[in-house]
C-alpha atoms as a PDB file:
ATOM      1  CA  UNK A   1     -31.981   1.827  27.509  1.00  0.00           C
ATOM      2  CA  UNK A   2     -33.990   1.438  30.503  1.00  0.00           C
ATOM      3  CA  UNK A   3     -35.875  -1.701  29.950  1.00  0.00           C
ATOM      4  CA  UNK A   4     -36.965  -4.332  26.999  1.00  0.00           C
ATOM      5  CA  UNK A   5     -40.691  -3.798  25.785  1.00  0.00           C
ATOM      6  CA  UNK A   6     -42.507  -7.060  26.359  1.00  0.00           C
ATOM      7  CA  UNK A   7     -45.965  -6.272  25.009  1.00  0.00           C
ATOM      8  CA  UNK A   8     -47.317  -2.561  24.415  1.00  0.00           C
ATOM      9  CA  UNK A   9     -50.552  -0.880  23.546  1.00  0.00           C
ATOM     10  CA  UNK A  10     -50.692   1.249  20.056  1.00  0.00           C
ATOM     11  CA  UNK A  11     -53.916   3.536  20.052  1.00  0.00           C
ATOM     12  CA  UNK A  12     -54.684   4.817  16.983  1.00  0.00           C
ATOM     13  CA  UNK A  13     -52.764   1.603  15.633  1.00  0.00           C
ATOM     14  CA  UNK A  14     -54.842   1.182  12.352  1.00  0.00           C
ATOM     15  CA  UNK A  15     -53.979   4.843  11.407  1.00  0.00           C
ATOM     16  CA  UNK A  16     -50.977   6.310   9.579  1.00  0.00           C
ATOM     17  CA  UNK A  17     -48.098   6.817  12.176  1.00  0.00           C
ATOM     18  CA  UNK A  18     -50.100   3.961  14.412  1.00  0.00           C
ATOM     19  CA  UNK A  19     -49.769   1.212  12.219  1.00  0.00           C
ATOM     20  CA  UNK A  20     -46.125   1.983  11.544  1.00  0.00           C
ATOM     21  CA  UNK A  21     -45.279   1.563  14.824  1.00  0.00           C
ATOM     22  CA  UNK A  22     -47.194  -1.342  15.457  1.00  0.00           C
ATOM     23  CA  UNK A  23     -45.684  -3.221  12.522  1.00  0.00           C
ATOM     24  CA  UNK A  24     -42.550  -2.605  13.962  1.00  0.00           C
ATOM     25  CA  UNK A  25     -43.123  -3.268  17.566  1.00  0.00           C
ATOM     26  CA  UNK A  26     -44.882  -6.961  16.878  1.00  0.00           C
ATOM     27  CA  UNK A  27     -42.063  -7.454  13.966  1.00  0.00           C
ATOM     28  CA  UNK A  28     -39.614  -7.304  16.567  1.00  0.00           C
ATOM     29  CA  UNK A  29     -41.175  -9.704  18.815  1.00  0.00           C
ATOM     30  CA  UNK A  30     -43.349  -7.593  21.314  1.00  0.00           C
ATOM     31  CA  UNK A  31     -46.579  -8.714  21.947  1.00  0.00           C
ATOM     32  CA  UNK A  32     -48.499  -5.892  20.417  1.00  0.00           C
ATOM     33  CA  UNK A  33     -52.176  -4.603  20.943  1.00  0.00           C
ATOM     34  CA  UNK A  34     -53.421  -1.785  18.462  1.00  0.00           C
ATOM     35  CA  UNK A  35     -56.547  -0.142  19.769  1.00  0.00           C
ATOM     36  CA  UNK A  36     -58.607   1.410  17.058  1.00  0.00           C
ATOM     37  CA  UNK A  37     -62.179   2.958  16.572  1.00  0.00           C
ATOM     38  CA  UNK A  38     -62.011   2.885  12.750  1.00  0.00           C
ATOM     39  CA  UNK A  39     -62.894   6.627  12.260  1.00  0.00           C
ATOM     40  CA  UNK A  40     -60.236   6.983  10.118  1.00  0.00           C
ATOM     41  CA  UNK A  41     -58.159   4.444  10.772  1.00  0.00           C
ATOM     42  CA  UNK A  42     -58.220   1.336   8.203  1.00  0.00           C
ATOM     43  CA  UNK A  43     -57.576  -2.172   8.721  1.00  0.00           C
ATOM     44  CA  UNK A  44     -56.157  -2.460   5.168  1.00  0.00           C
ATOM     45  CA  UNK A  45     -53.154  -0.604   7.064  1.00  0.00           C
ATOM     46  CA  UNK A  46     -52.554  -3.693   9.325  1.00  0.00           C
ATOM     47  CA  UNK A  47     -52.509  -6.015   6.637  1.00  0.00           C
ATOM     48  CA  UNK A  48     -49.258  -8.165   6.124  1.00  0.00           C
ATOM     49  CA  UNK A  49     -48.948  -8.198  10.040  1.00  0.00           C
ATOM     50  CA  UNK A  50     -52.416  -8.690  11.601  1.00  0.00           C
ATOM     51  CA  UNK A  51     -51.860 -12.391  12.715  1.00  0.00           C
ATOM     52  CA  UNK A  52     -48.946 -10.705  15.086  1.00  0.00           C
ATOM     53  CA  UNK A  53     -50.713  -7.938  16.914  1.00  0.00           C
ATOM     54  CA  UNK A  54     -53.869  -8.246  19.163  1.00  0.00           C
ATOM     55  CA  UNK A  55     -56.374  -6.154  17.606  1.00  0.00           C
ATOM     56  CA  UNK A  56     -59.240  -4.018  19.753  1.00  0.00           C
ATOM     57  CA  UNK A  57     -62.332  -1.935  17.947  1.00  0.00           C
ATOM     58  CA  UNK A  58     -63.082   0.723  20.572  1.00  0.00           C
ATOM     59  CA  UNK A  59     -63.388   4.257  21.485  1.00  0.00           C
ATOM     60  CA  UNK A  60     -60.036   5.965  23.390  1.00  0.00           C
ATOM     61  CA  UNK A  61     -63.023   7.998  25.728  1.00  0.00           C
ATOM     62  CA  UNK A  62     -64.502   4.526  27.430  1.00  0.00           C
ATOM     63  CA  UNK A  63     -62.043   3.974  30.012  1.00  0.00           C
ATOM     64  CA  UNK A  64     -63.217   0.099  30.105  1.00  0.00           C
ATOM     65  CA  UNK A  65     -61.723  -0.779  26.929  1.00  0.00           C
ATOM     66  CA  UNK A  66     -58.369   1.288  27.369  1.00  0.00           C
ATOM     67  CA  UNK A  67     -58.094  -0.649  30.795  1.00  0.00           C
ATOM     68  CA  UNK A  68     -58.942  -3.950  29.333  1.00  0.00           C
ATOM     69  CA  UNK A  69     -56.291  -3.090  26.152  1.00  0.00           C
ATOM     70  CA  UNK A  70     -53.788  -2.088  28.153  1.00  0.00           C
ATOM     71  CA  UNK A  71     -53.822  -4.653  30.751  1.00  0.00           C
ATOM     72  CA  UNK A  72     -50.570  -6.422  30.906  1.00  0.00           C
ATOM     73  CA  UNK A  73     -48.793  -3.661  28.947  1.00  0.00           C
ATOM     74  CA  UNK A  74     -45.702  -2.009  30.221  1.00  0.00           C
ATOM     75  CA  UNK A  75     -45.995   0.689  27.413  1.00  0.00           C
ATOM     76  CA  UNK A  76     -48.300   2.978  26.222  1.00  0.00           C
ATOM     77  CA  UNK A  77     -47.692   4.923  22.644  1.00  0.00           C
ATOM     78  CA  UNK A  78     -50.855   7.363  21.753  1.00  0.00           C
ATOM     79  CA  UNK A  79     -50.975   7.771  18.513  1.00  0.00           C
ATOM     80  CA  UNK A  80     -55.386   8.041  18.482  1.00  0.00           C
ATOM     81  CA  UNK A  81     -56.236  11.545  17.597  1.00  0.00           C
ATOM     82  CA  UNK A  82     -58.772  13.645  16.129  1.00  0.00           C
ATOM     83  CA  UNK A  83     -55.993  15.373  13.273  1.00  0.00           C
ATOM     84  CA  UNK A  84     -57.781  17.684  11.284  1.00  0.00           C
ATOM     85  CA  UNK A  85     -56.910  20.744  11.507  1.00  0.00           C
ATOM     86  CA  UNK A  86     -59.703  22.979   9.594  1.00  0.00           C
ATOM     87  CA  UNK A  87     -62.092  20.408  11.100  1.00  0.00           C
ATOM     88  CA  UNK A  88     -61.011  21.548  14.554  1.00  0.00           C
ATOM     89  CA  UNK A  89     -61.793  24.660  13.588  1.00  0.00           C
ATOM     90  CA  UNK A  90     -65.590  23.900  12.275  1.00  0.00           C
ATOM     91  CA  UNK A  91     -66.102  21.495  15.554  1.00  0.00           C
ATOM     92  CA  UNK A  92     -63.876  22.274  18.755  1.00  0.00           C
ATOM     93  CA  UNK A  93     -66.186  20.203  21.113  1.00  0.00           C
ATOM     94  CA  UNK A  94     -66.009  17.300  18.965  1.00  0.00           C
ATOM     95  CA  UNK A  95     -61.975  16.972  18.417  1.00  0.00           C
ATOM     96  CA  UNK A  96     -61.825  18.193  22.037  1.00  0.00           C
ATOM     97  CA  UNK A  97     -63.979  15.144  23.174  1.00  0.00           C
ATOM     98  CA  UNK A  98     -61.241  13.373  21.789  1.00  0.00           C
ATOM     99  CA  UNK A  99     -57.886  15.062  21.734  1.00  0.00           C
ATOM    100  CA  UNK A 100     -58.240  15.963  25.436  1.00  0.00           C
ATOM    101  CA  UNK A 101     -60.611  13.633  27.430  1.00  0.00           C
ATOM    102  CA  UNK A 102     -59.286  10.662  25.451  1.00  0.00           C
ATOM    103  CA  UNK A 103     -56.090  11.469  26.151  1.00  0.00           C
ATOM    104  CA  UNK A 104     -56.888  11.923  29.718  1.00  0.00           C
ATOM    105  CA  UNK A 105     -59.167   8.275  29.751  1.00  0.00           C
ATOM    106  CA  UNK A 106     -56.030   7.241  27.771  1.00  0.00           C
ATOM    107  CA  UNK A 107     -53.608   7.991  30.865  1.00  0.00           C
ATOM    108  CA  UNK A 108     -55.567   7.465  33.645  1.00  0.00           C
ATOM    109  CA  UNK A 109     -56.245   3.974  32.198  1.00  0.00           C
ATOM    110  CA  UNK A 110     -52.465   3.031  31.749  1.00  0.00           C
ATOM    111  CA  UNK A 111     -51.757   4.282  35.540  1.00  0.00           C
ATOM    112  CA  UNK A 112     -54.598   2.192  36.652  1.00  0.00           C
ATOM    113  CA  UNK A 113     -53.191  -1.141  35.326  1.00  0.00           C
ATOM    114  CA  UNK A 114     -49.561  -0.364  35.632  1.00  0.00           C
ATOM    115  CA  UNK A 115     -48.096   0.542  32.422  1.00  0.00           C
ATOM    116  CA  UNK A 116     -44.989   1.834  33.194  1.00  0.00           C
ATOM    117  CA  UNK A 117     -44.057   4.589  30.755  1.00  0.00           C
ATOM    118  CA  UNK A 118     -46.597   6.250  28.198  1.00  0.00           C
ATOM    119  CA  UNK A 119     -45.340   8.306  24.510  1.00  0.00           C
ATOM    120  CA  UNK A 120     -47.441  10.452  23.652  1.00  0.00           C
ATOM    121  CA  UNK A 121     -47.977  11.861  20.309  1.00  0.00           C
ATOM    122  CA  UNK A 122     -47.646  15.697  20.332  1.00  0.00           C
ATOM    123  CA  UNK A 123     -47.968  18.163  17.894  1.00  0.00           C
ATOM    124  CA  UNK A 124     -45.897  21.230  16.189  1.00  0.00           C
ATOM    125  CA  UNK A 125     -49.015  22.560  16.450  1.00  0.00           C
ATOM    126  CA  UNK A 126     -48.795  24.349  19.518  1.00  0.00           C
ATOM    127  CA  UNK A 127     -45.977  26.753  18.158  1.00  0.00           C
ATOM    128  CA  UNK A 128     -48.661  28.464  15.936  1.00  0.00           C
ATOM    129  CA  UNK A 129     -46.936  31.118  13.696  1.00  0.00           C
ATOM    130  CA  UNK A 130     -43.237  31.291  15.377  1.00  0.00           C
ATOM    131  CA  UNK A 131     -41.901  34.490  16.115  1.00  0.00           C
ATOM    132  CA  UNK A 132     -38.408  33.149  14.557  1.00  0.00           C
ATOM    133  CA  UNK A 133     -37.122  29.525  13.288  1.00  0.00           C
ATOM    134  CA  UNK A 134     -35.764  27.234  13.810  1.00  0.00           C
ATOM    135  CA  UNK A 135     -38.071  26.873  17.051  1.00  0.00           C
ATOM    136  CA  UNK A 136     -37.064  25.091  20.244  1.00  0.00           C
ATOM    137  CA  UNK A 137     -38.903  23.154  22.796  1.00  0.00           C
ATOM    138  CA  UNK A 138     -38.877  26.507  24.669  1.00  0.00           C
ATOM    139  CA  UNK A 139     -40.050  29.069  22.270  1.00  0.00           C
ATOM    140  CA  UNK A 140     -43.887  30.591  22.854  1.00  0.00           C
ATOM    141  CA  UNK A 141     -46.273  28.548  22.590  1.00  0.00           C
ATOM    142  CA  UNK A 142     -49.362  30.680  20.079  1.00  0.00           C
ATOM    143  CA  UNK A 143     -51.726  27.838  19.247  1.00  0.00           C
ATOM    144  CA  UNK A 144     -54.228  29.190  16.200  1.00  0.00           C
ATOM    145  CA  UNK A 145     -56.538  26.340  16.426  1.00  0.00           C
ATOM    146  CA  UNK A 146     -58.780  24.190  18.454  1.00  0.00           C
ATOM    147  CA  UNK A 147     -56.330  21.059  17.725  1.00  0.00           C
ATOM    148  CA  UNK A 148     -53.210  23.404  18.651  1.00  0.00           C
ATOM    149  CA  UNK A 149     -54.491  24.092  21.986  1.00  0.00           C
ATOM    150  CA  UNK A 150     -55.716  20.390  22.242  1.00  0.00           C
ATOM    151  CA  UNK A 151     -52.142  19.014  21.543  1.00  0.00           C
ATOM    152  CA  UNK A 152     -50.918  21.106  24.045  1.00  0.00           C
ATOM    153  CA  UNK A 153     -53.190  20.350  26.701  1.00  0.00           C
ATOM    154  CA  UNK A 154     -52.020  17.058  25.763  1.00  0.00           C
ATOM    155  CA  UNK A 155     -48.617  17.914  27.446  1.00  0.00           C
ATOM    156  CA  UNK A 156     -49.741  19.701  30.348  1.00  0.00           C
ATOM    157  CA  UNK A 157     -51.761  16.430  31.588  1.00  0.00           C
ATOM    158  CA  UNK A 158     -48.854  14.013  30.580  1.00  0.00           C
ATOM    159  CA  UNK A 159     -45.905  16.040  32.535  1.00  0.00           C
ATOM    160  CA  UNK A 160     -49.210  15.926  35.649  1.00  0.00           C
ATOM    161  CA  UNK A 161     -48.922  12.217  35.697  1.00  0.00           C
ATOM    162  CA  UNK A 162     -45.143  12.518  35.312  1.00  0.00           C
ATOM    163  CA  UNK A 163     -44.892  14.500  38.083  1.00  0.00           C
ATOM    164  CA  UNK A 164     -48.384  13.738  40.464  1.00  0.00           C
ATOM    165  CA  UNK A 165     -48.533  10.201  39.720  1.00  0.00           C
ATOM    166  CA  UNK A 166     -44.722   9.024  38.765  1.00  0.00           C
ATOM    167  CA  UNK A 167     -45.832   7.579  35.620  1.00  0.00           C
ATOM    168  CA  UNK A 168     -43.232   8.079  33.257  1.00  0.00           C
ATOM    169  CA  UNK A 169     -44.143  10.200  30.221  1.00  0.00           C
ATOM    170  CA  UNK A 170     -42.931  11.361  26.936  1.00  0.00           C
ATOM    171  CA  UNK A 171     -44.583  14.119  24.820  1.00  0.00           C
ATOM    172  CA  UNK A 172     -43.203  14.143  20.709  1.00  0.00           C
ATOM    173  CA  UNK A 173     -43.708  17.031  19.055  1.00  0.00           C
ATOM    174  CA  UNK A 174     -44.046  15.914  15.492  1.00  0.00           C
ATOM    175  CA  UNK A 175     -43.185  18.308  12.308  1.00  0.00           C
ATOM    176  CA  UNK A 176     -45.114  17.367   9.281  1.00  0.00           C
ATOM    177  CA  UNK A 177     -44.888  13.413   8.837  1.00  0.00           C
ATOM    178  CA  UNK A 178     -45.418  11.766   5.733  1.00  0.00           C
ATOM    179  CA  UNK A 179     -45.045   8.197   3.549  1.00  0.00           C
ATOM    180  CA  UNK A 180     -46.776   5.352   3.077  1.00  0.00           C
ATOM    181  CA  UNK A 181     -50.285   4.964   4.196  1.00  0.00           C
ATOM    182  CA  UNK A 182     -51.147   8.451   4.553  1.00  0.00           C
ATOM    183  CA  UNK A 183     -54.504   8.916   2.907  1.00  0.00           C
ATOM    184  CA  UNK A 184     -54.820  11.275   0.068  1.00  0.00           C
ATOM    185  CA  UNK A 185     -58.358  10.919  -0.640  1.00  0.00           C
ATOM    186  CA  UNK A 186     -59.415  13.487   2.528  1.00  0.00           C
ATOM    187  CA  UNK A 187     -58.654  17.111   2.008  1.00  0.00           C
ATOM    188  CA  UNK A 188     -57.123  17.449   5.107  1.00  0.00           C
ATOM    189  CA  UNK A 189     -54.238  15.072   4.411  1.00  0.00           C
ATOM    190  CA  UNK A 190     -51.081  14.957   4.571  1.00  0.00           C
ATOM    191  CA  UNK A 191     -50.242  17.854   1.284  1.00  0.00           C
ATOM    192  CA  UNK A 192     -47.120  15.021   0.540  1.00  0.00           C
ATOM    193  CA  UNK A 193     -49.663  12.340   0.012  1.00  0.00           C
ATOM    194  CA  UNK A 194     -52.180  14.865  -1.452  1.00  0.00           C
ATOM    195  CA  UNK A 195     -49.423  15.787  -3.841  1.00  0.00           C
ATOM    196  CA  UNK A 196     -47.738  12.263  -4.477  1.00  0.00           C
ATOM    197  CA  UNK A 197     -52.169  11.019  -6.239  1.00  0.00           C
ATOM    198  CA  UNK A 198     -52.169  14.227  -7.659  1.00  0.00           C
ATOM    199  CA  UNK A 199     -48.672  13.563  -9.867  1.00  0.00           C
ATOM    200  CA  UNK A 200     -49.427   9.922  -9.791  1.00  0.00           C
ATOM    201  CA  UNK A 201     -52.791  10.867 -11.786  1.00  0.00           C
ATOM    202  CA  UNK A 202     -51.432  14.014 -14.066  1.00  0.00           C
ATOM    203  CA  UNK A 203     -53.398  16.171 -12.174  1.00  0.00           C
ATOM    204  CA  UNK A 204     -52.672  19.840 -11.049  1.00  0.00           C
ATOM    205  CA  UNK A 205     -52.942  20.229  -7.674  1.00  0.00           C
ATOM    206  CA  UNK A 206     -54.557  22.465  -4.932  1.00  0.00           C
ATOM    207  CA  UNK A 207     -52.396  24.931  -3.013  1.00  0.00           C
ATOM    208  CA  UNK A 208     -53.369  27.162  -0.094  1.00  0.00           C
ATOM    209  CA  UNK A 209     -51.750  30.385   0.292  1.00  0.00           C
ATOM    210  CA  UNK A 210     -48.546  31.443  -1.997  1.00  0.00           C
ATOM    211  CA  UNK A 211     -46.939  28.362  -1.628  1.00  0.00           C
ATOM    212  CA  UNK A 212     -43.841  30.088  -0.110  1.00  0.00           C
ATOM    213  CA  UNK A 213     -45.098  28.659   3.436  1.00  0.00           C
ATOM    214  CA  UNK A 214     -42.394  26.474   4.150  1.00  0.00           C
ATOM    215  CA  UNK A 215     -42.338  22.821   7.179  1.00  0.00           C
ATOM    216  CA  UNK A 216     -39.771  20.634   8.169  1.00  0.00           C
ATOM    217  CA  UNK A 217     -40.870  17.088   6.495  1.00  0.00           C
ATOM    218  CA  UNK A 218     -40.123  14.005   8.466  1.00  0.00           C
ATOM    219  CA  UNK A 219     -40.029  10.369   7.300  1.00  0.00           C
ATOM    220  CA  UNK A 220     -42.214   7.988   8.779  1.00  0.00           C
ATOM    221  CA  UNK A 221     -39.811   5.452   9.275  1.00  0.00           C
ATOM    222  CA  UNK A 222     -37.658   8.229  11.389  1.00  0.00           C
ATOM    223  CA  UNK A 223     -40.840   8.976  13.744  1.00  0.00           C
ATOM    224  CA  UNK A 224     -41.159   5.043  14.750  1.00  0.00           C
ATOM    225  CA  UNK A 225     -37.562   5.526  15.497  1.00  0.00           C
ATOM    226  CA  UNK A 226     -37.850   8.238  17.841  1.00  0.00           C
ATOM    227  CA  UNK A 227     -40.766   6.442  19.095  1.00  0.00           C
ATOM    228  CA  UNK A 228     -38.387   3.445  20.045  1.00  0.00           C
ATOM    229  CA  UNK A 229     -35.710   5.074  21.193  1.00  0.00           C
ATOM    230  CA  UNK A 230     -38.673   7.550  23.762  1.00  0.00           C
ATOM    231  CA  UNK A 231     -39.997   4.059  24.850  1.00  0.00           C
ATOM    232  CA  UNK A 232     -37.082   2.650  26.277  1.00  0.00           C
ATOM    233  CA  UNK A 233     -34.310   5.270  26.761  1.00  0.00           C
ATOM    234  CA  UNK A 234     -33.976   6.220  30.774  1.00  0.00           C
ATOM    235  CA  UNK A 235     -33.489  10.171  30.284  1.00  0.00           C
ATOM    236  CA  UNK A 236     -36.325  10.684  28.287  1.00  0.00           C
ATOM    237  CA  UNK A 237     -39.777  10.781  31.045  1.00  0.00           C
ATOM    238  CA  UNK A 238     -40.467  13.960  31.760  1.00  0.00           C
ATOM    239  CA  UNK A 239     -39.215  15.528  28.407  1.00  0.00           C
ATOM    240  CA  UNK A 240     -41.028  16.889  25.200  1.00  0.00           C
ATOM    241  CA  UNK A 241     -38.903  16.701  22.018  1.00  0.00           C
ATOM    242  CA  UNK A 242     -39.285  17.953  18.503  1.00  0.00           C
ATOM    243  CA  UNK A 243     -38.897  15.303  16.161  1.00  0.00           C
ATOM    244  CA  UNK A 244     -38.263  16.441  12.824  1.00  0.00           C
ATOM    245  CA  UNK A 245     -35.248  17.145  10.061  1.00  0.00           C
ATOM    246  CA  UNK A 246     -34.062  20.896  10.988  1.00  0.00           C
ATOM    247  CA  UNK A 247     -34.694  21.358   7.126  1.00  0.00           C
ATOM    248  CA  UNK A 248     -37.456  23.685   5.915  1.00  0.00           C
ATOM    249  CA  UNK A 249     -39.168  22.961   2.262  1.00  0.00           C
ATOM    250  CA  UNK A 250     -41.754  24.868   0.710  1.00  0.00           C
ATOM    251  CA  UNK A 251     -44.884  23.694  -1.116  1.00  0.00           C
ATOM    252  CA  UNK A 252     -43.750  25.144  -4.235  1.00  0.00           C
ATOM    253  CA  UNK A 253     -40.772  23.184  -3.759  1.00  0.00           C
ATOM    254  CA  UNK A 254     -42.099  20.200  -2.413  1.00  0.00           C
ATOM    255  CA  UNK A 255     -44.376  19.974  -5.610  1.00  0.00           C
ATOM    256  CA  UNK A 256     -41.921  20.615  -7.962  1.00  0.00           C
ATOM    257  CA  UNK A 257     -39.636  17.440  -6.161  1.00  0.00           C
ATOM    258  CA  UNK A 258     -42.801  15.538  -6.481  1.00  0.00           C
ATOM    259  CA  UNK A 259     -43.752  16.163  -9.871  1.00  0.00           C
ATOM    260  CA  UNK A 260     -40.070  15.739 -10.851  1.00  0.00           C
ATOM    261  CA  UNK A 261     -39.940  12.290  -9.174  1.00  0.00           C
ATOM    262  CA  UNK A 262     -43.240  10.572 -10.802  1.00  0.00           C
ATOM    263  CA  UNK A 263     -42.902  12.130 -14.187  1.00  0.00           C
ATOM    264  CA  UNK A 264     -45.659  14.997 -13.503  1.00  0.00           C
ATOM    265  CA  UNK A 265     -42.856  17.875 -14.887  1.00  0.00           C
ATOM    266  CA  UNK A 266     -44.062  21.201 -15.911  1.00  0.00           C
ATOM    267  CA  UNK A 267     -48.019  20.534 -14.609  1.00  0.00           C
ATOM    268  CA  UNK A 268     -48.396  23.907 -12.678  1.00  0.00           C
ATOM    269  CA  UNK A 269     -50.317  24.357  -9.163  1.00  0.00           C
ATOM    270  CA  UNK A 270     -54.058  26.442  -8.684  1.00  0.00           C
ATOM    271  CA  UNK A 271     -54.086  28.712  -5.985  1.00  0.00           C
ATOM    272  CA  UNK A 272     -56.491  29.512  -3.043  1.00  0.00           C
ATOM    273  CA  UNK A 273     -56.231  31.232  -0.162  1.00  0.00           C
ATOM    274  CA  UNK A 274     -54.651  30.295   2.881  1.00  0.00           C
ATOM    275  CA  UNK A 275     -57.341  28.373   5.064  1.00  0.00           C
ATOM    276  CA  UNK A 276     -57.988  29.055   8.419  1.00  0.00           C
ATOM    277  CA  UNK A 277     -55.664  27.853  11.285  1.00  0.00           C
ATOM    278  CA  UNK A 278     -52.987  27.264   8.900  1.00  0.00           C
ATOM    279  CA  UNK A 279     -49.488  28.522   9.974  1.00  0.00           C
ATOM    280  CA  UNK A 280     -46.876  29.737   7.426  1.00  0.00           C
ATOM    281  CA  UNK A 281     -43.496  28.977   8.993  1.00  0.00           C
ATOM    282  CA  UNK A 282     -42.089  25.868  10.648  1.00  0.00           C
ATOM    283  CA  UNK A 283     -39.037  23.964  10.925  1.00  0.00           C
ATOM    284  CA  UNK A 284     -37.867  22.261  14.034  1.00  0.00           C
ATOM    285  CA  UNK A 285     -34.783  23.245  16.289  1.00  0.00           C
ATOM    286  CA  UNK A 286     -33.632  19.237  16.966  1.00  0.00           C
ATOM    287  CA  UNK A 287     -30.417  19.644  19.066  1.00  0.00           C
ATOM    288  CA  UNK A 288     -32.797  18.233  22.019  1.00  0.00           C
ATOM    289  CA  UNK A 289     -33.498  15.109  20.599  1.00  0.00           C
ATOM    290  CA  UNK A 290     -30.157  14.398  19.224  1.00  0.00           C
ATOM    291  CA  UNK A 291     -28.530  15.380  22.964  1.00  0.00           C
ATOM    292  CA  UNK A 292     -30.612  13.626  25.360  1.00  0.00           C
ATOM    293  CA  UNK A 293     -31.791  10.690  22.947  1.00  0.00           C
ATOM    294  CA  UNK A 294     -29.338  10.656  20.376  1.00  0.00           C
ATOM    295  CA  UNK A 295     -31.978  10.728  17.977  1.00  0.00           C
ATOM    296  CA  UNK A 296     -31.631  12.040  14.599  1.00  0.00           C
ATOM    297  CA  UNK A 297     -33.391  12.110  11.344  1.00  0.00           C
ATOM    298  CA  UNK A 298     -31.782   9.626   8.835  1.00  0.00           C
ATOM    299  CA  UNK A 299     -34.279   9.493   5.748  1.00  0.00           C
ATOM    300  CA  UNK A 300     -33.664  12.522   2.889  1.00  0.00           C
ATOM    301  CA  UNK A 301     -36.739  14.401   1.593  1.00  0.00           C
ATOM    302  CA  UNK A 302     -35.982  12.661  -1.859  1.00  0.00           C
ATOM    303  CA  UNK A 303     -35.096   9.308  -0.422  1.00  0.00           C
ATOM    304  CA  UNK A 304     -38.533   9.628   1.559  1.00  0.00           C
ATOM    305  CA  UNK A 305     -40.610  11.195  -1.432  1.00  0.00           C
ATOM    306  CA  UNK A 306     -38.971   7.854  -3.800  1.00  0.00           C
ATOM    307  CA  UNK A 307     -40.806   5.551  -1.001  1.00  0.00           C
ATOM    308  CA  UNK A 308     -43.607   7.435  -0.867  1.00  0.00           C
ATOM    309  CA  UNK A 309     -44.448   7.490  -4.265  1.00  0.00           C
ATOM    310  CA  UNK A 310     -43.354   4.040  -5.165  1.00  0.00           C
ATOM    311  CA  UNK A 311     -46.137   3.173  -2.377  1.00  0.00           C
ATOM    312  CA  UNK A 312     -48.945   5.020  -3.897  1.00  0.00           C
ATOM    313  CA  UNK A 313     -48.073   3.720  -7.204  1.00  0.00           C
ATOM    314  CA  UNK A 314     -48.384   0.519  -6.043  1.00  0.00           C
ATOM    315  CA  UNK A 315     -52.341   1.116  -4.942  1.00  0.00           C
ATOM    316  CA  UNK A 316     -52.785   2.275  -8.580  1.00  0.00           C
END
């Protein structure tokens, strides 16, 4: 490990993977500031450990507030992010605005105060439709939406200040992530947590395409984790690493593990096409991650759905 975080900056912190991190970080005694604009981001998620974090209501793009959150800081993660796909898609200027500028405003404001080392949030994304799986860090990049090409700008500026600037970056290419706080009530969710209210409620639910597209699901719990170990080990600047299971699920199977879990046996899916900018195939090559960081994933896809699930339940 290359050094102890003292006190870090979460952006995004009130969102899904944010929050996660930051209740982690300030549970282990760093002196934690989540920066948050509340677009879809809740403060519900910070409850249970809002009297240990510094909280900040602002917009990633004004490079004011990023300085003035992440003054002091000697770590960066971005986690803020405009994540919907399809809405990419209807509104590339928009999600641009804040995938790529505010990740920009994001990085030039840690180098400005000193912030040693930023992680930066990355996407499988940027693979588009692979030509074979498992993919590796290498393989072509063939983004097939606005966000896709967005995440991977995303990694073009951070290795710049890696390399222009010697700030120390780290890019995570995440796989689909999923547990608790992940908001099922938007259509763009997570299709885990769209899944886990639609069993939870008897319901049948929506599937795009055949259903034989297949991901590689990842545990939240396993993406602070890599998260950590980016942070503070001393081979990972410069580096972009998938972070995921090396296990592919489909939907049809992922449903039927879902409805099996809560109860929901038997209730079959509807069908509608695939939408646009969806990708059918994707499961991560992870022998990067587990070399160079000795990172690997530890949570099962039934272990993960239980949690999940018992979560959601729990809102009911």
């Amino acid at each position: 490990m290359a050094h102890r975080i003292q006190k870090a900056l979460v952006t995004g912190g009130a969102g899904f993977i944010g929050s996660h991190i930051a209740e982690t970080l300030s549970g282990q005694g760093v002196e934690t500031v989540v920066l948050d604009d509340l677009s879809s981001g809740k403060m519900a998620n910070l409850d249970g450990f809002k009297d240990r974090i510094t909280f900040v209501k602002g917009d990633i793009r004004d490079m004011e507030t990023v300085k003035s959150a992440a003054a002091g800081c000697d770590l960066v993660f971005h986690e803020a992010a405009f994540v919907s796909v399809p809405a990419s898609v209807r509104d590339p200027v928009l999600s641009a605005g804040i995938n790529e500028i505010g990740t920009l405003t994001v990085l030039e404001g840690a180098r400005s105060v000193g912030v040693k080392r930023v992680v930066l949030a990355a996407s499988s994304a940027v693979y588009g439709d692979p030509e074979t799986v498992p993919i590796t860090e290498e393989a072509r990049k063939r983004p097939t939406s606005p966000y896709a090409v967005q995440k991977l700008t995303l990694e073009f500026y951070a290795d710049l200040y890696n390399e222009l600037y010697g700030m120390e970056t780290v890019c995570l290419r995440y796989f689909n992530v999923y547990g608790p706080r992940q908001d099922p009530s938007s259509p763009y969710s997570g299709v885990i947590s769209i899944f886990s209210a639609k069993a939870g409620a008897k319901e049948r639910p929506l599937i795009y395409g055949d259903g034989n597209q297949f991901r590689d699901f990842i545990f939240v719990s396993d993406v602070v984790r890599a998260n950590l170990i980016a942070a503070g080990h001393e081979d990972a600047p410069g580096h972009i690493f998938n972070i995921g299971t090396g296990r592919r699920t489909s939907v049809n199977e992922l449903w039927e593990r879902i409805a099996t879990i809560s109860g929901a046996a038997g209730i079959e899916p509807e069908y509608e096409p695939a939408r646009e900018g969806d990708i059918y195939a994707s499961l991560a090559e992870v022998q990067k991650a587990e070399s160079i960081l000795g990172f690997k994933a530890k949570i099962s896809l039934d272990e993960g759905l239980k949690r999940t699930l018992a979560w959601y339940q729990g809102l009911a």
